[in-house]
PDB file of N, CA and C in Angstrom:
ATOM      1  N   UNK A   1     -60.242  84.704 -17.521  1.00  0.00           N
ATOM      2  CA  UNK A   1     -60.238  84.282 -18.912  1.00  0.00           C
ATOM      3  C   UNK A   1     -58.879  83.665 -19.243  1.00  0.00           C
ATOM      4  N   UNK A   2     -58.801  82.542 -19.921  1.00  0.00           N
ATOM      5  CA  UNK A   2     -57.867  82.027 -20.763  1.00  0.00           C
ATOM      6  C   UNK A   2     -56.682  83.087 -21.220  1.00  0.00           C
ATOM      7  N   UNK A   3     -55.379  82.844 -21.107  1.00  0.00           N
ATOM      8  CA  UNK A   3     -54.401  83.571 -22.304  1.00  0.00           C
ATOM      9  C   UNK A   3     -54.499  82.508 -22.964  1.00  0.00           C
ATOM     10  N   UNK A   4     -54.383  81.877 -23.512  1.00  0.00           N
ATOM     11  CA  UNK A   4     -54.552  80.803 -24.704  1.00  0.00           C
ATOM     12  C   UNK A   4     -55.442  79.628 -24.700  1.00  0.00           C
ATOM     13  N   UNK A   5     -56.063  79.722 -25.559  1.00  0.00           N
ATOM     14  CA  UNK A   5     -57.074  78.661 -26.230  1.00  0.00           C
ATOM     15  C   UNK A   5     -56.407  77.261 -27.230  1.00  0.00           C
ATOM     16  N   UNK A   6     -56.423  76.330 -26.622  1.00  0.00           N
ATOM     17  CA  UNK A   6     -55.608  75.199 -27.419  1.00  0.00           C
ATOM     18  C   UNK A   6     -56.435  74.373 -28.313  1.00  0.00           C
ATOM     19  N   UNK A   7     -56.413  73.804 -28.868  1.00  0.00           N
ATOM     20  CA  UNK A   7     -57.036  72.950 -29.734  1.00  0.00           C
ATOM     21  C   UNK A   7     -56.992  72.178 -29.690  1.00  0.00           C
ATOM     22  N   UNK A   8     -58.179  71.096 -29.365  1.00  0.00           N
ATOM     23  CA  UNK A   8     -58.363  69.903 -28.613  1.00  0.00           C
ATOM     24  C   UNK A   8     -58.014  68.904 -29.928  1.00  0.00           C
ATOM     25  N   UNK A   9     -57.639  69.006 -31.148  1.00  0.00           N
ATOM     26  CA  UNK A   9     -57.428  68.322 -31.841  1.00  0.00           C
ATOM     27  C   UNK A   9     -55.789  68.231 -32.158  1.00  0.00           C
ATOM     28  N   UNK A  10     -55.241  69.439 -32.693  1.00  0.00           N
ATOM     29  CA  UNK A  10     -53.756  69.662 -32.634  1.00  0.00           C
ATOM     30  C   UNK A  10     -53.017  70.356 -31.939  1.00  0.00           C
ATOM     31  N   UNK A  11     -53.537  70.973 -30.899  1.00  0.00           N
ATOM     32  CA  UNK A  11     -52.542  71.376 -30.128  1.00  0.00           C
ATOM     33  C   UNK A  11     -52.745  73.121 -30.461  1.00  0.00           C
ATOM     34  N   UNK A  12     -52.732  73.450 -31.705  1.00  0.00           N
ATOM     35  CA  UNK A  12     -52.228  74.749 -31.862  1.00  0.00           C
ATOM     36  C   UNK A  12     -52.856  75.705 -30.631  1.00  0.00           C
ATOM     37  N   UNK A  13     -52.237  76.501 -30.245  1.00  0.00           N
ATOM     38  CA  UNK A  13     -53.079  77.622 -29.645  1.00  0.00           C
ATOM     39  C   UNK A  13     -53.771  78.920 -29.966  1.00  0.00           C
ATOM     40  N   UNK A  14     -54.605  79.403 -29.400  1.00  0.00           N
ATOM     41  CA  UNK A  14     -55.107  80.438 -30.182  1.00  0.00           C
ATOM     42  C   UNK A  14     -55.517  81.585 -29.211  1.00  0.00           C
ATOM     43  N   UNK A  15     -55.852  82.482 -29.161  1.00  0.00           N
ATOM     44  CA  UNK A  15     -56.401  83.823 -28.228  1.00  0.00           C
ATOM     45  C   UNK A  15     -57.503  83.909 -27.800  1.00  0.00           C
ATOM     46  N   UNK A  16     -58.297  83.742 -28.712  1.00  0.00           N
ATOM     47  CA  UNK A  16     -60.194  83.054 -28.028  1.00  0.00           C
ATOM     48  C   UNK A  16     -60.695  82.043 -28.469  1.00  0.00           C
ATOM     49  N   UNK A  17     -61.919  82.127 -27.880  1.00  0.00           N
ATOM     50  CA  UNK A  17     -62.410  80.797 -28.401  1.00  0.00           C
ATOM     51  C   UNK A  17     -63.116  81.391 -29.628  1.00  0.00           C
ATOM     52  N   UNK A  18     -63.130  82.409 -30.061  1.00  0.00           N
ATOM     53  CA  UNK A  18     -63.677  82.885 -31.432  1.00  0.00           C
ATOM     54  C   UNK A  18     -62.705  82.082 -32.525  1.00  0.00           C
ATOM     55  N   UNK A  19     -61.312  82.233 -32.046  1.00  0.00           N
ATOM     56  CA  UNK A  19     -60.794  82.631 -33.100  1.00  0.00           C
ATOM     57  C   UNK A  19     -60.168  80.637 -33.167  1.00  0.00           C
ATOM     58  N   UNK A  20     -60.258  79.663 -32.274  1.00  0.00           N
ATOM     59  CA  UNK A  20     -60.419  78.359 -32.083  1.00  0.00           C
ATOM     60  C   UNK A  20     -61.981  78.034 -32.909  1.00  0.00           C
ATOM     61  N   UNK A  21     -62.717  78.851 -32.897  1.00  0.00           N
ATOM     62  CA  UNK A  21     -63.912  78.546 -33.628  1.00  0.00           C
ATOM     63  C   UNK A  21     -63.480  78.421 -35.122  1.00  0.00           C
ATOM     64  N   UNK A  22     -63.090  79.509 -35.500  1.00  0.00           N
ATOM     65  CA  UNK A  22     -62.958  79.925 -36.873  1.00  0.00           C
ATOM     66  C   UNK A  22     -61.984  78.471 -37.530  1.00  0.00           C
ATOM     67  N   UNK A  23     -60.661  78.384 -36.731  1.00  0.00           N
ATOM     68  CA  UNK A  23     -59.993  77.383 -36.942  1.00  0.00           C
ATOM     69  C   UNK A  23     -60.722  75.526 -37.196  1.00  0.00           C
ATOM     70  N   UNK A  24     -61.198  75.512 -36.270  1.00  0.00           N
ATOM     71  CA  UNK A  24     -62.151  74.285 -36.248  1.00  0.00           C
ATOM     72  C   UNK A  24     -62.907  74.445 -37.686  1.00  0.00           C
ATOM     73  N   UNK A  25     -63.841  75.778 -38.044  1.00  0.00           N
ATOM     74  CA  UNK A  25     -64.339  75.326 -39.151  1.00  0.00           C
ATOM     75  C   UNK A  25     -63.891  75.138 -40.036  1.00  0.00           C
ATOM     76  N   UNK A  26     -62.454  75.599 -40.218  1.00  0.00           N
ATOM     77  CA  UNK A  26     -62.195  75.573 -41.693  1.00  0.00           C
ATOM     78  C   UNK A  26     -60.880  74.905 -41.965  1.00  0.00           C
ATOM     79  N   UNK A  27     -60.513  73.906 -40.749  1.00  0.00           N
ATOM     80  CA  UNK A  27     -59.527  72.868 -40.918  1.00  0.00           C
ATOM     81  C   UNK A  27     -60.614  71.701 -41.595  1.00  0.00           C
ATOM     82  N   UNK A  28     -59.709  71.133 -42.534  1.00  0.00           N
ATOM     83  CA  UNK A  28     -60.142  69.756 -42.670  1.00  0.00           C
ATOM     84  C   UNK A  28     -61.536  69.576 -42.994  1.00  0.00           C
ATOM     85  N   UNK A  29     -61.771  70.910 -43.715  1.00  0.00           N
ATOM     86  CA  UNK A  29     -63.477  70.447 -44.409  1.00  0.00           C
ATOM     87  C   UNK A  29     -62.903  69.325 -45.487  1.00  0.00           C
ATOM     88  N   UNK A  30     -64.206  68.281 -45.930  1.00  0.00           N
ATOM     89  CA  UNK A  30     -65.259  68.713 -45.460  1.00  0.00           C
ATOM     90  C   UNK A  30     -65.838  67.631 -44.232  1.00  0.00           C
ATOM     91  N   UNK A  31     -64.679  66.528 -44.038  1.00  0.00           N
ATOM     92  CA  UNK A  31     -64.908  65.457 -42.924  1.00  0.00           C
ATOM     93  C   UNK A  31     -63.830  65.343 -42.347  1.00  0.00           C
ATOM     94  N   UNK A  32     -62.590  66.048 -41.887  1.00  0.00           N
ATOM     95  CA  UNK A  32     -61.789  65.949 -40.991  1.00  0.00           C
ATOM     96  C   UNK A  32     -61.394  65.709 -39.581  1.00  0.00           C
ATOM     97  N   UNK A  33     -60.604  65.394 -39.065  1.00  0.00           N
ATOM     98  CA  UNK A  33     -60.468  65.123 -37.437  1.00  0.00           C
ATOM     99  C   UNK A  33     -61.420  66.666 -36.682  1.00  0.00           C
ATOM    100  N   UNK A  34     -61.112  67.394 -37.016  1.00  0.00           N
ATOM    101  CA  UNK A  34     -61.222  68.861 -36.721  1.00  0.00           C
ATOM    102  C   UNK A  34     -63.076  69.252 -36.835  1.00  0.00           C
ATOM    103  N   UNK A  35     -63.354  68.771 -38.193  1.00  0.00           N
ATOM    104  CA  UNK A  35     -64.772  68.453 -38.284  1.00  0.00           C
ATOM    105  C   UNK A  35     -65.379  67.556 -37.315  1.00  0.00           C
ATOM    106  N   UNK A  36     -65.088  66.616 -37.318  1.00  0.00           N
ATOM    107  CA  UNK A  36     -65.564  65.072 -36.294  1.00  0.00           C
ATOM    108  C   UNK A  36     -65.585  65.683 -35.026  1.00  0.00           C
ATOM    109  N   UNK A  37     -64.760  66.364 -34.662  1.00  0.00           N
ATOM    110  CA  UNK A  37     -64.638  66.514 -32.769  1.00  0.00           C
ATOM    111  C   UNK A  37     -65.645  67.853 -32.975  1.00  0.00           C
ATOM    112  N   UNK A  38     -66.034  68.380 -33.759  1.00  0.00           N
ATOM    113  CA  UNK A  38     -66.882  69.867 -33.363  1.00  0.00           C
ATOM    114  C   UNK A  38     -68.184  68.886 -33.575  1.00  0.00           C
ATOM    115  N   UNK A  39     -68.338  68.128 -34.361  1.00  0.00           N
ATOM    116  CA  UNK A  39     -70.103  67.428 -34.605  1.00  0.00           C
ATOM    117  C   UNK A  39     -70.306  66.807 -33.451  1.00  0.00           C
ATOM    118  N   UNK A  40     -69.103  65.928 -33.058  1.00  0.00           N
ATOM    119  CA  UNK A  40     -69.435  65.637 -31.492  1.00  0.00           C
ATOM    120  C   UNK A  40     -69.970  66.395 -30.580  1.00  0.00           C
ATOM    121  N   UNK A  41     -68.549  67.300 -30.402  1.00  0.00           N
ATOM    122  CA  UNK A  41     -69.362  68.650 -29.021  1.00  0.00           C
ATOM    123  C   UNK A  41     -70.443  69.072 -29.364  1.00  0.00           C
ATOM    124  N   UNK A  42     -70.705  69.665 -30.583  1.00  0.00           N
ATOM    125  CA  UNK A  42     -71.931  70.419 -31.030  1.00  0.00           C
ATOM    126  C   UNK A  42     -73.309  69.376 -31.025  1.00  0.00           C
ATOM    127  N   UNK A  43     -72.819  68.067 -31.322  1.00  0.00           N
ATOM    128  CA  UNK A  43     -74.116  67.481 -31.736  1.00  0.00           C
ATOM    129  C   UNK A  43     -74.820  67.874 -32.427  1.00  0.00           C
ATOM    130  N   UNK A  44     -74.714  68.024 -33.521  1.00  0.00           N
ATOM    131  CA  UNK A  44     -75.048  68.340 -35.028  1.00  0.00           C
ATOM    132  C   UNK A  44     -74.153  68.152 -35.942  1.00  0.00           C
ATOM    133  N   UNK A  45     -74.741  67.873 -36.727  1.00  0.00           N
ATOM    134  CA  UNK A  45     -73.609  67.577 -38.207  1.00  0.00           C
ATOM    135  C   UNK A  45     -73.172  68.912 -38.638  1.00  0.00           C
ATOM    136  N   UNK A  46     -72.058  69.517 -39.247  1.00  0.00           N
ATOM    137  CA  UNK A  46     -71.170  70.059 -40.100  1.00  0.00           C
ATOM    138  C   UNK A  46     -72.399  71.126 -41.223  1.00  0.00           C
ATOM    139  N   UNK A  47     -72.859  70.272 -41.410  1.00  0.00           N
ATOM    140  CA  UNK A  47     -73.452  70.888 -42.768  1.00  0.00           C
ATOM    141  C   UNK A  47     -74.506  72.140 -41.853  1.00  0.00           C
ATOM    142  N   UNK A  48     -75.051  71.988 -40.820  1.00  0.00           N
ATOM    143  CA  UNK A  48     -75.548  72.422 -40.023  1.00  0.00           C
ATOM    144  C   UNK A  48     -74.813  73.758 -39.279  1.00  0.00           C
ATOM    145  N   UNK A  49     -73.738  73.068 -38.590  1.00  0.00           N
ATOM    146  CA  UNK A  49     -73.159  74.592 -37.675  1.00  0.00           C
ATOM    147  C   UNK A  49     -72.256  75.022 -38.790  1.00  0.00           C
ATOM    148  N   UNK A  50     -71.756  74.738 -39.859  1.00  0.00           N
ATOM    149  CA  UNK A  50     -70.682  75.133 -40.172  1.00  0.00           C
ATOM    150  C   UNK A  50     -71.108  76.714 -40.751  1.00  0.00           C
ATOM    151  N   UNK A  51     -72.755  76.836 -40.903  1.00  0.00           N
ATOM    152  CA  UNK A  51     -72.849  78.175 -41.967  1.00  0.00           C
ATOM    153  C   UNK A  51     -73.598  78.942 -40.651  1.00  0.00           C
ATOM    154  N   UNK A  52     -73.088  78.571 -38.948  1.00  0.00           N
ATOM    155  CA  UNK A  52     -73.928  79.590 -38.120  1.00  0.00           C
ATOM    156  C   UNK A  52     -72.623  80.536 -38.006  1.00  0.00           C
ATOM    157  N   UNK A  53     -72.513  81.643 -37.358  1.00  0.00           N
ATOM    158  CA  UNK A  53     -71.729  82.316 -37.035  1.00  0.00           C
ATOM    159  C   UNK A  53     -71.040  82.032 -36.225  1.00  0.00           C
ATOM    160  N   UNK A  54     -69.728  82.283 -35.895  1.00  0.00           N
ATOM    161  CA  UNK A  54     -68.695  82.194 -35.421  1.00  0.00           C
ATOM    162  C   UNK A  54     -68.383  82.358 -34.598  1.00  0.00           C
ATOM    163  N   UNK A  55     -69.418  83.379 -33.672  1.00  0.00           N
ATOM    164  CA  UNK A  55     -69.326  83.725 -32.558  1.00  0.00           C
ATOM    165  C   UNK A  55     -70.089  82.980 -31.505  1.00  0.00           C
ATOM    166  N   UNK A  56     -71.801  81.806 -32.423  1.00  0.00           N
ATOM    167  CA  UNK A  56     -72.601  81.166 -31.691  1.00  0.00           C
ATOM    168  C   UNK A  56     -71.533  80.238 -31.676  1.00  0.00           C
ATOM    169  N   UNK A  57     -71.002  79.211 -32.176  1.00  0.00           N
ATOM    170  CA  UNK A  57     -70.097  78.245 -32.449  1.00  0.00           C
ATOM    171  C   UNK A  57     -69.082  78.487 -31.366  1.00  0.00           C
ATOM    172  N   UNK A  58     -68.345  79.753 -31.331  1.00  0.00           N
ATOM    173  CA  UNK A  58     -67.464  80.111 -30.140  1.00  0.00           C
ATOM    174  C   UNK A  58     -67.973  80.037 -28.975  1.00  0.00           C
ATOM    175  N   UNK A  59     -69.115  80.402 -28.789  1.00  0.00           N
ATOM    176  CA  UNK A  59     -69.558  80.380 -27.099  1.00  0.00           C
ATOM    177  C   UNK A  59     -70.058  78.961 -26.834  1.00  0.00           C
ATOM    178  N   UNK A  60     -70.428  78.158 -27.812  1.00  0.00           N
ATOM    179  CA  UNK A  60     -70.534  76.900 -27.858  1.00  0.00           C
ATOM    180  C   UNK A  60     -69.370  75.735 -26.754  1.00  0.00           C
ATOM    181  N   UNK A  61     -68.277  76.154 -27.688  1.00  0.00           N
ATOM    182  CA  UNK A  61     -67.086  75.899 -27.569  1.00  0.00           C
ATOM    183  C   UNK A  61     -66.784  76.160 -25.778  1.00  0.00           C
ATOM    184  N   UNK A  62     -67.087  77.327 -25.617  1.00  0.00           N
ATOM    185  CA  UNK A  62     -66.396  77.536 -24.431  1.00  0.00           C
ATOM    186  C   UNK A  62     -67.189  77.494 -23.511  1.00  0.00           C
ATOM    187  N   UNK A  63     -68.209  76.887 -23.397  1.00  0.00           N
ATOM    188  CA  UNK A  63     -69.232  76.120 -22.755  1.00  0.00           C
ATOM    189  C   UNK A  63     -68.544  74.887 -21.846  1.00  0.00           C
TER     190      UNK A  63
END
């Protein structure tokens, strides 16, 4: 497993990909860089993953 989780948008790092999840959703609502690169990976729009849990979104992520 990862010691740090980076953020494919700014850099920051983080401890899981939970907690890179959480970050992603709630930078830059409600159309931000941060938004844009998760609708990509996810392939779905925002309005969609943003109200699943945090933890489906995380394992998403670290897919």
């Amino acid at each position: 497993m990862l010691s740090e989780v980076p953020c494919p948008v700014c850099g920051r790092c983080f401890e899981s990909f939970l907690d890179l999840a959480r970050h992603m959703v709630l930078s830059d609502r409600p159309n931000g860089e941060h938004i844009q690169w998760s609708e990509s990976l996810l392939d779905e729009p925002f309005a969609e993953f943003g109200w699943k849990s945090d933890k489906k979104i995380a394992v998403a992520f670290e897919k």
